[in-house]
Structure formats: C-alpha cells, structure tokens
PDB file of N, CA and C in Angstrom:
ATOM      1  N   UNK A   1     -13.161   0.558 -11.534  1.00  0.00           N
ATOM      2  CA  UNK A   1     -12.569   1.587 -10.710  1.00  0.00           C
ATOM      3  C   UNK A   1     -13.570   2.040  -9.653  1.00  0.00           C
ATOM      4  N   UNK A   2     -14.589   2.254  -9.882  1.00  0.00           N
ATOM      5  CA  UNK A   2     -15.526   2.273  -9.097  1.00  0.00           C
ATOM      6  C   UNK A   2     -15.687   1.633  -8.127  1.00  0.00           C
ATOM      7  N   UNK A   3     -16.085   0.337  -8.287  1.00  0.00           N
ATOM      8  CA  UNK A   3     -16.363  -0.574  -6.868  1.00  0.00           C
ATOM      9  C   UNK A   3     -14.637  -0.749  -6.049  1.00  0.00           C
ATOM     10  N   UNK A   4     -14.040  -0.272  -7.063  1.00  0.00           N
ATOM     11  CA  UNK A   4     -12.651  -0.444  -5.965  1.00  0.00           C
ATOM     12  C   UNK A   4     -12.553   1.488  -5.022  1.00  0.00           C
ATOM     13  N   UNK A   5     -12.796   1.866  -4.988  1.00  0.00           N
ATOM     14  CA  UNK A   5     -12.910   3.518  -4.859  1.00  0.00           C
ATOM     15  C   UNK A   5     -14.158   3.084  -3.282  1.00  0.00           C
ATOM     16  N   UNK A   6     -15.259   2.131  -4.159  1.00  0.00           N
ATOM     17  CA  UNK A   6     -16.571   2.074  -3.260  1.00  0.00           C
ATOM     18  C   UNK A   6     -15.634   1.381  -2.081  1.00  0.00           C
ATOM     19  N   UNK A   7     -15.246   0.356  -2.126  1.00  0.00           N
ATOM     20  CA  UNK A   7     -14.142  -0.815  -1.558  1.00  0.00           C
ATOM     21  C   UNK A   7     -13.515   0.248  -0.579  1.00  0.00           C
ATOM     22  N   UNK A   8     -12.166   1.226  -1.220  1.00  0.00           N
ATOM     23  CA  UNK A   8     -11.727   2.031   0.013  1.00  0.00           C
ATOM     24  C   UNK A   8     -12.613   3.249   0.951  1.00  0.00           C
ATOM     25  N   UNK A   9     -13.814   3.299   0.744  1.00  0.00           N
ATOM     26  CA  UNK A   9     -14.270   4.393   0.987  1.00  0.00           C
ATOM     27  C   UNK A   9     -15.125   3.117   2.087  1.00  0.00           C
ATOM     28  N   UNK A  10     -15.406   2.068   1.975  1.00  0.00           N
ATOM     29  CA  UNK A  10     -15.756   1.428   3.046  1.00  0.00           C
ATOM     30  C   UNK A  10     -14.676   0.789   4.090  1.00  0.00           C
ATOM     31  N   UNK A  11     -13.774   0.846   3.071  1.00  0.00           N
ATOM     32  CA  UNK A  11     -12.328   0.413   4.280  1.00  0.00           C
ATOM     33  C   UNK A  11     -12.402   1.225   5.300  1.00  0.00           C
ATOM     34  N   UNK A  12     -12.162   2.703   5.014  1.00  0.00           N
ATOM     35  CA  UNK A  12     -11.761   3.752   5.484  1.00  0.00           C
ATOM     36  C   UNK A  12     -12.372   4.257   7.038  1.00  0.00           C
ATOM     37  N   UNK A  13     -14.038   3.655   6.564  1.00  0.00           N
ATOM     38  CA  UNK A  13     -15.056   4.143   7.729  1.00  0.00           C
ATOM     39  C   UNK A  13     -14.712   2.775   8.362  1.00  0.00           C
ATOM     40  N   UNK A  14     -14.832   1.569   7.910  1.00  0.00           N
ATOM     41  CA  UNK A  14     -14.685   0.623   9.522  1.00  0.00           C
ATOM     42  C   UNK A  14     -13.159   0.196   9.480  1.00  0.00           C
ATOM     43  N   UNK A  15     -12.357   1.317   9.434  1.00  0.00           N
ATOM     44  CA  UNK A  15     -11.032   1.477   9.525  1.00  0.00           C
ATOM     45  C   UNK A  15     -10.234  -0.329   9.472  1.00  0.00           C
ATOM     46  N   UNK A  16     -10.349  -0.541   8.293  1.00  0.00           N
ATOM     47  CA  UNK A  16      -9.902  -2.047   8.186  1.00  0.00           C
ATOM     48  C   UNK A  16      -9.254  -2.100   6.568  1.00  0.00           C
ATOM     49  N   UNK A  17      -8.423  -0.848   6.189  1.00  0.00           N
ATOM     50  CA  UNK A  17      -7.361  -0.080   5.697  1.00  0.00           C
ATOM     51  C   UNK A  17      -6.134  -1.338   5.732  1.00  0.00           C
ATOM     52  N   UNK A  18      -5.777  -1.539   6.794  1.00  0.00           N
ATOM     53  CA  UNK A  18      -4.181  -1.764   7.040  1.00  0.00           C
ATOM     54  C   UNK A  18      -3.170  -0.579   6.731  1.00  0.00           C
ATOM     55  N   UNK A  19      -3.735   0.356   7.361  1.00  0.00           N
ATOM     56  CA  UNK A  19      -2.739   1.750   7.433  1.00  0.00           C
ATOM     57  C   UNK A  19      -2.926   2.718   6.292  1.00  0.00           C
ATOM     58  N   UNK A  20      -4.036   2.453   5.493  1.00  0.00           N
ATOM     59  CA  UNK A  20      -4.127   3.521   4.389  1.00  0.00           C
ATOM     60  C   UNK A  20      -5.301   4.350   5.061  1.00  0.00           C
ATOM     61  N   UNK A  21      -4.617   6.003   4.844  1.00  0.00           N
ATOM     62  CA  UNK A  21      -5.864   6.831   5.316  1.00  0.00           C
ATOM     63  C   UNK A  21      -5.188   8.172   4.350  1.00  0.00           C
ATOM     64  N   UNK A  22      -6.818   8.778   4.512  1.00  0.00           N
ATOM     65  CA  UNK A  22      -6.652  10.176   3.517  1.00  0.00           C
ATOM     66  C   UNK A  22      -6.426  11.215   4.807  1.00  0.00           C
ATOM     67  N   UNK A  23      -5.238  12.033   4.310  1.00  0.00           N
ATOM     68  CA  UNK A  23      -4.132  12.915   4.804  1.00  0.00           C
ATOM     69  C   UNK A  23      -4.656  14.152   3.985  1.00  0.00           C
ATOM     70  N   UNK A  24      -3.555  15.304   4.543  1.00  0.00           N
ATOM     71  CA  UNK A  24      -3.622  16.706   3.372  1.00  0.00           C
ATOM     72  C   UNK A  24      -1.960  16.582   3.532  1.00  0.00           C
ATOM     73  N   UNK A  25      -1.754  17.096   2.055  1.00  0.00           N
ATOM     74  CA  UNK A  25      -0.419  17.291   1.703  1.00  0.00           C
ATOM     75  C   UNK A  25      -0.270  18.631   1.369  1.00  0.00           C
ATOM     76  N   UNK A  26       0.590  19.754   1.643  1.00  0.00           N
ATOM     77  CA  UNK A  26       0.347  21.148   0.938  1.00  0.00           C
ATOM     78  C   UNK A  26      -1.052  21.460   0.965  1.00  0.00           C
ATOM     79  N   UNK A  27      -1.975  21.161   1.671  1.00  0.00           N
ATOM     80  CA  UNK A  27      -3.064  21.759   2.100  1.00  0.00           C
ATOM     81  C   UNK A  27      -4.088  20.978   0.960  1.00  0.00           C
ATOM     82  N   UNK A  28      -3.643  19.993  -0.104  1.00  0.00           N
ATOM     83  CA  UNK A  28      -4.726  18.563  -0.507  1.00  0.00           C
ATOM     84  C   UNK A  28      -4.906  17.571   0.215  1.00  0.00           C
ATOM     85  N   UNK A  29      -5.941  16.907  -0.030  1.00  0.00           N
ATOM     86  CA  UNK A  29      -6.662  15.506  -0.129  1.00  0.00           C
ATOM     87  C   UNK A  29      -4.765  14.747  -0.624  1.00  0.00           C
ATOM     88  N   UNK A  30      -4.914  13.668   0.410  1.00  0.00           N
ATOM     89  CA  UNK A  30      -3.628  13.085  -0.083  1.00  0.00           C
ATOM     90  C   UNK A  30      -3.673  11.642   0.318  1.00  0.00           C
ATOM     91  N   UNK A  31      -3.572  10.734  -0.213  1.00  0.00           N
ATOM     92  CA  UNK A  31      -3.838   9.121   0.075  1.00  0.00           C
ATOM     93  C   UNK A  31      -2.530   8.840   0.508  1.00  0.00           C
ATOM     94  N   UNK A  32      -2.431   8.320   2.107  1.00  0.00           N
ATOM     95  CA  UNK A  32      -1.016   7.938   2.666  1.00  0.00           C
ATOM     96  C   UNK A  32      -1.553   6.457   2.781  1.00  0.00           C
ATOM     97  N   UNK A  33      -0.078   6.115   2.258  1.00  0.00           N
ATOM     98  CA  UNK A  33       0.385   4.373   2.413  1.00  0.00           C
ATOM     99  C   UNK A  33       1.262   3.878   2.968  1.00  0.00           C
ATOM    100  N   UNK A  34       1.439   3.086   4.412  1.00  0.00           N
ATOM    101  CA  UNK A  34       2.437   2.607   5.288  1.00  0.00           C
ATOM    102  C   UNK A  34       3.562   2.112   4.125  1.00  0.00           C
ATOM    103  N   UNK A  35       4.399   2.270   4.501  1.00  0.00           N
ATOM    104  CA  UNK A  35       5.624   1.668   4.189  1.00  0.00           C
ATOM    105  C   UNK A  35       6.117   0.198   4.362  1.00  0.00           C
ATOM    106  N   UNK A  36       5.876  -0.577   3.172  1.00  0.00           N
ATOM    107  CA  UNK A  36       5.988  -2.262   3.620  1.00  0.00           C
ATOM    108  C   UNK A  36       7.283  -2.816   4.199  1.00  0.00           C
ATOM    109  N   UNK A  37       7.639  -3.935   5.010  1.00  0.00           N
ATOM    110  CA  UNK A  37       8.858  -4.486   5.781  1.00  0.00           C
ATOM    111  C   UNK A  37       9.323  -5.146   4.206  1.00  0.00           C
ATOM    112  N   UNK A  38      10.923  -5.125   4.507  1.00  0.00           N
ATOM    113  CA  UNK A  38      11.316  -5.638   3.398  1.00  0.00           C
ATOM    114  C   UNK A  38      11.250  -6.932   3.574  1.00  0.00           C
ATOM    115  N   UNK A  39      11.074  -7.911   2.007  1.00  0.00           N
ATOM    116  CA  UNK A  39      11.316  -9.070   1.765  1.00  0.00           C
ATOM    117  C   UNK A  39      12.379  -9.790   1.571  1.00  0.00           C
ATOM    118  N   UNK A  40      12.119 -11.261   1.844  1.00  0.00           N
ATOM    119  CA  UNK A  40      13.310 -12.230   1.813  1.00  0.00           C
ATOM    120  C   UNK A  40      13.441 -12.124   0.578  1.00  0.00           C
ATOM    121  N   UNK A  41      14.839 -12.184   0.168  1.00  0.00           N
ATOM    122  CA  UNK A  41      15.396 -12.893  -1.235  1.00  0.00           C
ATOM    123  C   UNK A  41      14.741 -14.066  -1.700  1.00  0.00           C
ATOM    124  N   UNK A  42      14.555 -14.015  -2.848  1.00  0.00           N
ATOM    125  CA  UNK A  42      14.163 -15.540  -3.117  1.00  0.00           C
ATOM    126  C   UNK A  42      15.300 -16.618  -3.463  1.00  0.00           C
ATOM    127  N   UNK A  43      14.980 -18.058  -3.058  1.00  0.00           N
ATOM    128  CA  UNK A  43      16.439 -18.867  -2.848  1.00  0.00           C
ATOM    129  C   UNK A  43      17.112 -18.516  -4.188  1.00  0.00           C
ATOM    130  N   UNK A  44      16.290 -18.494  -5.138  1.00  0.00           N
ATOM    131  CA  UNK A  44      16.664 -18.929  -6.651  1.00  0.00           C
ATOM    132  C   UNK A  44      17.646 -17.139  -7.175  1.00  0.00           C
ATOM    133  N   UNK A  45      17.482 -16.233  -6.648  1.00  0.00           N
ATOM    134  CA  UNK A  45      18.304 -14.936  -6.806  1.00  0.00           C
ATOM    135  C   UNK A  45      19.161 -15.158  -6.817  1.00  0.00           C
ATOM    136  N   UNK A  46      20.215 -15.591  -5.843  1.00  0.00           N
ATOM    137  CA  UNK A  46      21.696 -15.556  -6.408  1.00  0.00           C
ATOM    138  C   UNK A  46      22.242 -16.173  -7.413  1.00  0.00           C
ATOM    139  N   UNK A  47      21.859 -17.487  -7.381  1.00  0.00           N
ATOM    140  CA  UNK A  47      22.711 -17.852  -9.037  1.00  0.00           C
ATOM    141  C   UNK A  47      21.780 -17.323 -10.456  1.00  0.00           C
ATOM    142  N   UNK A  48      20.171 -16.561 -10.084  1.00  0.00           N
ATOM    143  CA  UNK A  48      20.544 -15.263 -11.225  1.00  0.00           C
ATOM    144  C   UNK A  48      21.736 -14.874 -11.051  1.00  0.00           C
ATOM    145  N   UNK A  49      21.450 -14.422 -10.418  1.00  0.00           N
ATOM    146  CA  UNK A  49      22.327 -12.615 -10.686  1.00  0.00           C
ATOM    147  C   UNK A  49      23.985 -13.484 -10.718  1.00  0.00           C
ATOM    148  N   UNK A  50      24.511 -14.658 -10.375  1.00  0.00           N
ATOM    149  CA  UNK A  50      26.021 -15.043 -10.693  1.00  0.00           C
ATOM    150  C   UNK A  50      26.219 -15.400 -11.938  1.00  0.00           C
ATOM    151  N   UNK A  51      25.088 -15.922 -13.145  1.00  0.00           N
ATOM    152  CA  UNK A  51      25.437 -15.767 -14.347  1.00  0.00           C
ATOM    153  C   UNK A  51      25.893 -15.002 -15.079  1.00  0.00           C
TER     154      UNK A  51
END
C-alpha cells in the first residue's frame, strides 16, 4: 500500500495521473476519478445471456 500511495503522490506532482487529482468534498481531502468511456460488448455476450 505504500509504494502504491508513494506511486500516486508522484503521479500527482508530474501530473501523469490520467485525470486523477485530490479535490475537497464538503470541505475534505477527496480523491476525484474521471469517468471511463463505455466498453464494447464482448462478441461472446449475447448467446450468454440467450441461454
């Protein structure tokens, strides 16, 4: 947990995040995360889900 903590805390300064930055929420420390584009279906999903 550590070296991953060390990891964002060096993201953060040479801003190479991909959109994660510390915010205040209600007046905290608040870790915001972009919102990902949705994904393709995978081919093999529909005849799941038609069984």
């Amino acid at each position: 947990m550590t070296a991953g903590l060390e990891g964002l805390d060096r993201g953060l300064i040479e801003g190479s995040t991909g959109g994660v930055r510390i915010t205040k929420r209600r007046g905290e420390p608040w870790i915001s995360v972009p919102k990902l584009d949705k994904l393709v279906d995978p081919e093999n999903l529909t005849a799941i889900k038609d069984r």
